[in-house]
Protein backbone atom coordinates (compact mmCIF):
# COMPACT_ATOMS: atom_id res chain seq x y z
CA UNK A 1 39.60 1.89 -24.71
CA UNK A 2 37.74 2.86 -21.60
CA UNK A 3 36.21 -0.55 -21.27
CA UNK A 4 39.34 -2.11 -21.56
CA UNK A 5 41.19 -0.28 -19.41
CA UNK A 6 38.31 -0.57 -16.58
CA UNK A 7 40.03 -2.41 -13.36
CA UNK A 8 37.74 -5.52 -12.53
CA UNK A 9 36.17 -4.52 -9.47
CA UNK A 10 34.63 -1.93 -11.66
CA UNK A 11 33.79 -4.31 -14.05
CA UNK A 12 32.50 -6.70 -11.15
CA UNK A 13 30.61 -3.77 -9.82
CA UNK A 14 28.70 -2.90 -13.32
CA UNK A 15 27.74 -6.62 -13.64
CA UNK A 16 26.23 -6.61 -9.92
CA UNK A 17 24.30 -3.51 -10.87
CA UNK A 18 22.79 -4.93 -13.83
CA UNK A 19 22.24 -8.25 -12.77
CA UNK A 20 20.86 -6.49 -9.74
CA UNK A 21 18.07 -4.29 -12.06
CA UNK A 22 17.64 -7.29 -14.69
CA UNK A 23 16.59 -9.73 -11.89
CA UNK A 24 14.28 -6.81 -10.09
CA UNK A 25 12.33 -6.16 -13.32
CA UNK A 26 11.96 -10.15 -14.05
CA UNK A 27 10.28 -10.38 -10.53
CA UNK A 28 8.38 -7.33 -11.23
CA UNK A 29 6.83 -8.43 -14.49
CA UNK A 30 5.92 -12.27 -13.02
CA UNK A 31 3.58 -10.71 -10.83
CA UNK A 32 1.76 -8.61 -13.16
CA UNK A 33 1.22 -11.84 -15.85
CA UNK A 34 0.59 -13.64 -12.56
CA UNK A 35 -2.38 -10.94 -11.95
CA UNK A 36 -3.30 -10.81 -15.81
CA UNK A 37 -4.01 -14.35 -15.55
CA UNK A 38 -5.95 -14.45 -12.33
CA UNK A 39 -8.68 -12.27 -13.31
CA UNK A 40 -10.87 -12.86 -9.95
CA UNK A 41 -8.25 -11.05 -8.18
CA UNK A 42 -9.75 -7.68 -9.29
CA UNK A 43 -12.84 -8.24 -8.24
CA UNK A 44 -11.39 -8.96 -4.64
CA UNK A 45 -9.85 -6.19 -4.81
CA UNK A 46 -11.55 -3.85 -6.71
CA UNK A 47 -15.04 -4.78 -6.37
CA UNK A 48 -15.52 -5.24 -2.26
CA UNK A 49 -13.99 -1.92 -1.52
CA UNK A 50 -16.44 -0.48 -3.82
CA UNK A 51 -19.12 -2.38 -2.26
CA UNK A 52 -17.93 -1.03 1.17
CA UNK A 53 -18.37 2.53 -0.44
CA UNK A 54 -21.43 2.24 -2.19
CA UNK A 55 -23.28 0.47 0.63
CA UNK A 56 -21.92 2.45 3.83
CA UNK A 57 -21.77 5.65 1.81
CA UNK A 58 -25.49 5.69 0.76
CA UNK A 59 -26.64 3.88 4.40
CA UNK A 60 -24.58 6.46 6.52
CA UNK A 61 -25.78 9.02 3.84
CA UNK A 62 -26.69 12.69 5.14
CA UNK A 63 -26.41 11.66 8.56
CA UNK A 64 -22.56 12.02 8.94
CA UNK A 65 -21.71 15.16 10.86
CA UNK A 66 -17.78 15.45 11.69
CA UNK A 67 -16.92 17.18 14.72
CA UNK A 68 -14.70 20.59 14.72
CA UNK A 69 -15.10 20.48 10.50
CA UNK A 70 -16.72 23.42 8.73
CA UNK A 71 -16.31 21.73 5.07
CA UNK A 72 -20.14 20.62 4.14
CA UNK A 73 -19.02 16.70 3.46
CA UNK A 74 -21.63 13.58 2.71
CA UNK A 75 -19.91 10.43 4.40
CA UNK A 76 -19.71 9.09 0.61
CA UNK A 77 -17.18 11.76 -0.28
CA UNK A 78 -15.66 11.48 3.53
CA UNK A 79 -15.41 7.79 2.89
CA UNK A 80 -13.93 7.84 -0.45
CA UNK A 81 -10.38 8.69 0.53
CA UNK A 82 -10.28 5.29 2.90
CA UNK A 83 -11.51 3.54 0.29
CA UNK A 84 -9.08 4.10 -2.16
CA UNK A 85 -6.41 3.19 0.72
CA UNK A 86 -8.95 0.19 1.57
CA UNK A 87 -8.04 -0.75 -2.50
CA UNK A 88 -4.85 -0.76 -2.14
CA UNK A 89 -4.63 -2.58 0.74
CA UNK A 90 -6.83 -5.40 -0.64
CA UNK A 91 -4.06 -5.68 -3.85
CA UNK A 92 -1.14 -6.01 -1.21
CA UNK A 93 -3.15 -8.69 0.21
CA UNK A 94 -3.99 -10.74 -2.63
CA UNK A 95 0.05 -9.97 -4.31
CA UNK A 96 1.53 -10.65 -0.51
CA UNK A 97 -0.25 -14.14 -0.14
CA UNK A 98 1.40 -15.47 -3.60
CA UNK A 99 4.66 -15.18 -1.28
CA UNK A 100 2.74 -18.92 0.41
CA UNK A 101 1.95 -20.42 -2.77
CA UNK A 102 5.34 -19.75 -4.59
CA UNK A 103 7.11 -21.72 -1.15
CA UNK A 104 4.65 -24.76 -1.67
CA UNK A 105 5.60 -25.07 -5.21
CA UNK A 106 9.04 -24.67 -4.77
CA UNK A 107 9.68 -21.40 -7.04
CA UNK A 108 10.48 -19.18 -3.73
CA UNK A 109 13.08 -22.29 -2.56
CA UNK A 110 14.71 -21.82 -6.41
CA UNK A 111 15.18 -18.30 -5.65
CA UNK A 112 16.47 -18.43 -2.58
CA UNK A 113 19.74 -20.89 -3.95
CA UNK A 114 19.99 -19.21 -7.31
CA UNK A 115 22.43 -16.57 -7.47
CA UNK A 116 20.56 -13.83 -7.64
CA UNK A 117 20.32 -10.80 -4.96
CA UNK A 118 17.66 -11.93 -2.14
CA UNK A 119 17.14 -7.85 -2.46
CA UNK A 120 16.28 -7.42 -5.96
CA UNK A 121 13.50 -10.67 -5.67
CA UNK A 122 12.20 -7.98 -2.88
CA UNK A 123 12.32 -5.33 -4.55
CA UNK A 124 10.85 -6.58 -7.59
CA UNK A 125 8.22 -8.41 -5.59
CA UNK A 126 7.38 -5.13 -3.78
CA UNK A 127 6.92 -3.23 -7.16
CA UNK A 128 4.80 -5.78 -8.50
CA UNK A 129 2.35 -5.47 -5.65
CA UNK A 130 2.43 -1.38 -5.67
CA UNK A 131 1.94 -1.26 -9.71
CA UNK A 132 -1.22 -3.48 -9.21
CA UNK A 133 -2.43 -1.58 -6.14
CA UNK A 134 -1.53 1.86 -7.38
CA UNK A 135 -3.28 1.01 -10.96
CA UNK A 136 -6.49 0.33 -9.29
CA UNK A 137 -6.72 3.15 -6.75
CA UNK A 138 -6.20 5.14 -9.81
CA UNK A 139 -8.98 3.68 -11.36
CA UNK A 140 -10.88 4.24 -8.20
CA UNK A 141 -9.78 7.88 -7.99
CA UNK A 142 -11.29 8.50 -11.53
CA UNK A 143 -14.94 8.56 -9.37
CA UNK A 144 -14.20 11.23 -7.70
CA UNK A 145 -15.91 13.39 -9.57
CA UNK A 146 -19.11 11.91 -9.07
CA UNK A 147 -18.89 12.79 -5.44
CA UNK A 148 -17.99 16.53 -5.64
CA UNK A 149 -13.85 15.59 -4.96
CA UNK A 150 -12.01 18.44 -6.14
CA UNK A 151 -8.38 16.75 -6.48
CA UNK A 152 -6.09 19.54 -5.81
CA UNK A 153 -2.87 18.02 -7.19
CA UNK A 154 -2.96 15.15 -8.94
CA UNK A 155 0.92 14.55 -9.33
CA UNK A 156 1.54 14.90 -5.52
CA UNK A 157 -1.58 12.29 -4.98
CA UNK A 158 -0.38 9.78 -7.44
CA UNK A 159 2.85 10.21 -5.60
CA UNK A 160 1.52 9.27 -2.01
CA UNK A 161 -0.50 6.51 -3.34
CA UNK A 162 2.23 4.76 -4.80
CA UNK A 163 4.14 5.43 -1.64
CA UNK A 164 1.17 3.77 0.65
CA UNK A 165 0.54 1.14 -1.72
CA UNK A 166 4.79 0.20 -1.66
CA UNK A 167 4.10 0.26 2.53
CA UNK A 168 1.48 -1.96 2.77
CA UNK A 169 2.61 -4.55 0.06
CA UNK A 170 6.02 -4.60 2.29
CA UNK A 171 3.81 -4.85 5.55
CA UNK A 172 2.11 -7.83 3.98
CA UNK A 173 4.58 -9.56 2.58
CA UNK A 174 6.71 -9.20 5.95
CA UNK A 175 3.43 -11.07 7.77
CA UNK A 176 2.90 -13.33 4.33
CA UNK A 177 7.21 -14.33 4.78
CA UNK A 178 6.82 -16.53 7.71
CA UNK A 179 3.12 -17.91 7.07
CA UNK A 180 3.14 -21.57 6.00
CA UNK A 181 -0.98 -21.44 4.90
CA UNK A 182 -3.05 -19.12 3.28
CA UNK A 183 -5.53 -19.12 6.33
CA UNK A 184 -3.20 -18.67 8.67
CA UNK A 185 -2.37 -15.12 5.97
CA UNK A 186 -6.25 -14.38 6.41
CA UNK A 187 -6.54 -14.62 10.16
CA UNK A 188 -3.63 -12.38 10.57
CA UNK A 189 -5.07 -10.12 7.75
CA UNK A 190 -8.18 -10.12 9.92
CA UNK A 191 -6.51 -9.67 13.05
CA UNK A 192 -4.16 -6.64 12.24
CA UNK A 193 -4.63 -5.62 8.51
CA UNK A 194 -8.31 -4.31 8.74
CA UNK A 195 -8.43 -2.91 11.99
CA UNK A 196 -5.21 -0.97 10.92
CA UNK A 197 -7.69 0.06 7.87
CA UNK A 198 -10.64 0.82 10.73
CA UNK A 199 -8.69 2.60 12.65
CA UNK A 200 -6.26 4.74 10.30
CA UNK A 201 -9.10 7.79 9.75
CA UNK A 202 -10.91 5.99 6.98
CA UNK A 203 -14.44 4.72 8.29
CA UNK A 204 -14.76 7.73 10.95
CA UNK A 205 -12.87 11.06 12.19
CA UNK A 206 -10.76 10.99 15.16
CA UNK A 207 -12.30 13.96 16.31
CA UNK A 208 -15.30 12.25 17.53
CA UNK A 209 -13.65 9.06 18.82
CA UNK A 210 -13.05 8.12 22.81
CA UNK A 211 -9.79 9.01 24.11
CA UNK A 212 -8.40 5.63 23.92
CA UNK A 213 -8.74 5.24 20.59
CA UNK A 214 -7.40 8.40 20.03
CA UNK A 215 -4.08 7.21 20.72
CA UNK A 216 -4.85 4.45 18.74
CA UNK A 217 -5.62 6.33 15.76
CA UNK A 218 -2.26 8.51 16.22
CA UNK A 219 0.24 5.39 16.86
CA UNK A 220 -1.66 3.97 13.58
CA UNK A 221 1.35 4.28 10.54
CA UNK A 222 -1.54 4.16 8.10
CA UNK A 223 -3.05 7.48 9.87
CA UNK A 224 -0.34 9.73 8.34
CA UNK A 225 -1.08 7.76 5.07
CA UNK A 226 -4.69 8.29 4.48
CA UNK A 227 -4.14 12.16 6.11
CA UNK A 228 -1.24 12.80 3.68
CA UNK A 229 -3.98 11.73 0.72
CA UNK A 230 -6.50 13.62 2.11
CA UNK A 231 -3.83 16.47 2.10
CA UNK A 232 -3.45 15.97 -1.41
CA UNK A 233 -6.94 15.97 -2.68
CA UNK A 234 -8.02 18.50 -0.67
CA UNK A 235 -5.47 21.12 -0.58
CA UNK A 236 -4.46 23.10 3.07
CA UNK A 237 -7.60 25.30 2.84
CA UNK A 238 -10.09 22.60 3.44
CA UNK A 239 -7.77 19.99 4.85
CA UNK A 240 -6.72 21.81 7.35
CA UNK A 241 -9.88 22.28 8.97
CA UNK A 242 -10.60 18.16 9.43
CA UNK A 243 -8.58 17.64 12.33
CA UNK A 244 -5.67 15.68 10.78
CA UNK A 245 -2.11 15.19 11.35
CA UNK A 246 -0.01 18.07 9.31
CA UNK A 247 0.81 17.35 5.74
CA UNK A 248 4.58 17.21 6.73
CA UNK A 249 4.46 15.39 9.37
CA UNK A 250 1.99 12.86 7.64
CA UNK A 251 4.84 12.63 4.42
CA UNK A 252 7.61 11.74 7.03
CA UNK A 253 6.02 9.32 8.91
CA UNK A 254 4.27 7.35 5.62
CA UNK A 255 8.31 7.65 4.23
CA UNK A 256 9.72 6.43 7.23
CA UNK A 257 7.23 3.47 7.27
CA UNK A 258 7.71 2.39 3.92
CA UNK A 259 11.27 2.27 4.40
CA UNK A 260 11.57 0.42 7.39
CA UNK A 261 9.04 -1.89 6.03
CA UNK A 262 11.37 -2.84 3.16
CA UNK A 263 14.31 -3.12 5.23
CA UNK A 264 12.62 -5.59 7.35
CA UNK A 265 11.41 -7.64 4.46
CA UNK A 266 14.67 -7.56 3.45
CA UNK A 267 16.38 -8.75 6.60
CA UNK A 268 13.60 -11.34 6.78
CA UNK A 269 14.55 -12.78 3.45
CA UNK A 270 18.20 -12.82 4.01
CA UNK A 271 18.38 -14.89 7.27
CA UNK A 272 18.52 -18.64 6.34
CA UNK A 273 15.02 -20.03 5.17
C-alpha cells in the first residue's frame, strides 16, 4: 500500500538515488578489473616507492639527525611514513591517467551522453583509485614492524589513509581531466605531483629546512596529510615532539582538501566536454 500510494516525485527521487549508487559502484568495480588485468601497474606503484625506501633508507642510514626531536629515529623508520603516502600517490597516478586513455577510445565520450549522473562516474572513479591506493599502503604498512613502528591506532590510520589516498586520486584526476596525452599527464606529474611529495614532510623535517621553504612546506595540502599519519602511528607522546602541524588542525585541512578536490572534479566534468 505504501508503494502505491507514494506521490511520483518520491518515486522519481528513489529511482535517482539508486540509479545514482548502481552507476557509482559499476564505475568503481571497472577500475579494479581494469587494475586486476594490468598487473605491471603494481609494480609502478608498489615496487619504486619501496625502492625509494630501501635505497635512501639504508644510504641516509644512521646519519639522519632531526632537529628539535628527542625520539631516537633511523631515517628508514622517519622515511617510512612518506613512503606509504609516496604509494598512494603513485596508484592515483597510474588510476588518474586511465581518465586519457578512456577519452581516446571513446568510453569517457559514451559516458558523458548516457544518462547517467556525471557525479556518480566521479565518484565511482574516485573510489576506484582510493581502494587500489589504500590496499597497497596497507600492504606497505604491514612492514612496519620491521622498522621498530609502533602503530598506535590502527583504525584512525586506516581512516586517514583512505582519506589522503581519495585527495590525491581527485587531485590527479582534476590535472588527468583536461590532458589530451599521457606525457603531457607525466610532465605535469613531474612538475607538481612529486615536488608536492618532496616537499609535504616526507623526504626531510621542516625543522631543518631554509625559511623559504618553510612556507612552502606549510602552504603544502599534503603536509597536514603525511603529519595527520604520522599522528596516527605515533600517538601525541612522540608525535608531538617532531615539529608537526597539530593533529586537528592536520584532520581539517586533509578534509577540507579532499572535499574541495572532488567538488572541482566534479565541476570540471559537468561543464560541456
Amino acid at each position: 500500500m505504501s508503494g502505491a500510494n507514494a506521490s511520483p516525485v518520491g518515486r522519481s527521487h528513489q529511482v535517482m538515488t539508486g540509479s545514482f549508487f548502481l552507476s557509482t559502484s559499476v564505475f568503481w568495480r571497472r577500475e579494479i578489473v581494469r587494475f586486476l588485468r594490468q598487473r605491471s601497474r603494481i609494480v609502478g606503484a608498489l615496487g619504486t616507492p619501496v625502492i625509494f625506501w630501501l635505497l635512501l633508507g639504508f644510504g641516509v642510514g644512521d646519519s639522519f639527525s632531526p632537529a628539535g626531536q628527542s625520539h631516537t629515529m633511523r631515517y628508514q623508520e622517519y622515511f617510512f611514513p612518506g613512503t606509504v603516502v609516496l604509494i598512494l600517490l603513485f596508484t592515483a597516478i597510474f588510476s588518474t591517467i586511465s581518465i586519457i586513455e578512456d577519452r581516446k577510445e571513446g568510453f569517457l565520450q559514451a559516458v558523458l551522453v548516457a544518462p547517467v549522473p556525471r557525479s556518480a562516474f566521479v565518484l565511482g572513479k574516485l573510489l576506484g583509485g582510493t581502494s587500489l591506493a589504500f590496499i597497497q599502503g596497507v600492504l606497505f604498512m604491514l612492514l612496519a614492524p620491521l622498522v621498530g613502528i609502533p602503530v598506535s591506532s590502527i583504525p584512525i590510520t586506516l581512516l586517514l589513509l583512505a582519506l589522503v589516498a581519495f585527495s590525491l586520486t581527485a587531485l590527479g584526476y582534476i590535472i588527468a581531466w583536461r590532458m589530451d596525452s599521457t606525457q603531457g599527464f607525466h610532465a605535469i606529474m613531474n612538475l607538481l605531483l612529486i615536488p608536492m611529495w618532496l616537499l609535504c614532510g616526507a623526504v626531510f623535517p621542516a625543522l631543518g629546512a631554509s625559511a623559504w621553504l618553510r612556507g612552502v612546506i606549510a602552504v603544502n595540502p599534503l603536509t597536514y596529510g603525511l603529519a595527520a599519519v604520522r599522528w596516527s602511528i605515533y600517538g601525541n607522546e612522540v608525535a608531538s615532539t617532531m615539529g608537526l602541524p597539530g593533529f586537528a588542525l592536520s584532520v581539517i585541512v586533509t578534509v577540507a582538501f579532499g572535499a574541495l578536490a572532488f567538488g572541482a572534479a566534479i565541476a570540471m566534468t559537468r561543464r560541456p566536454a
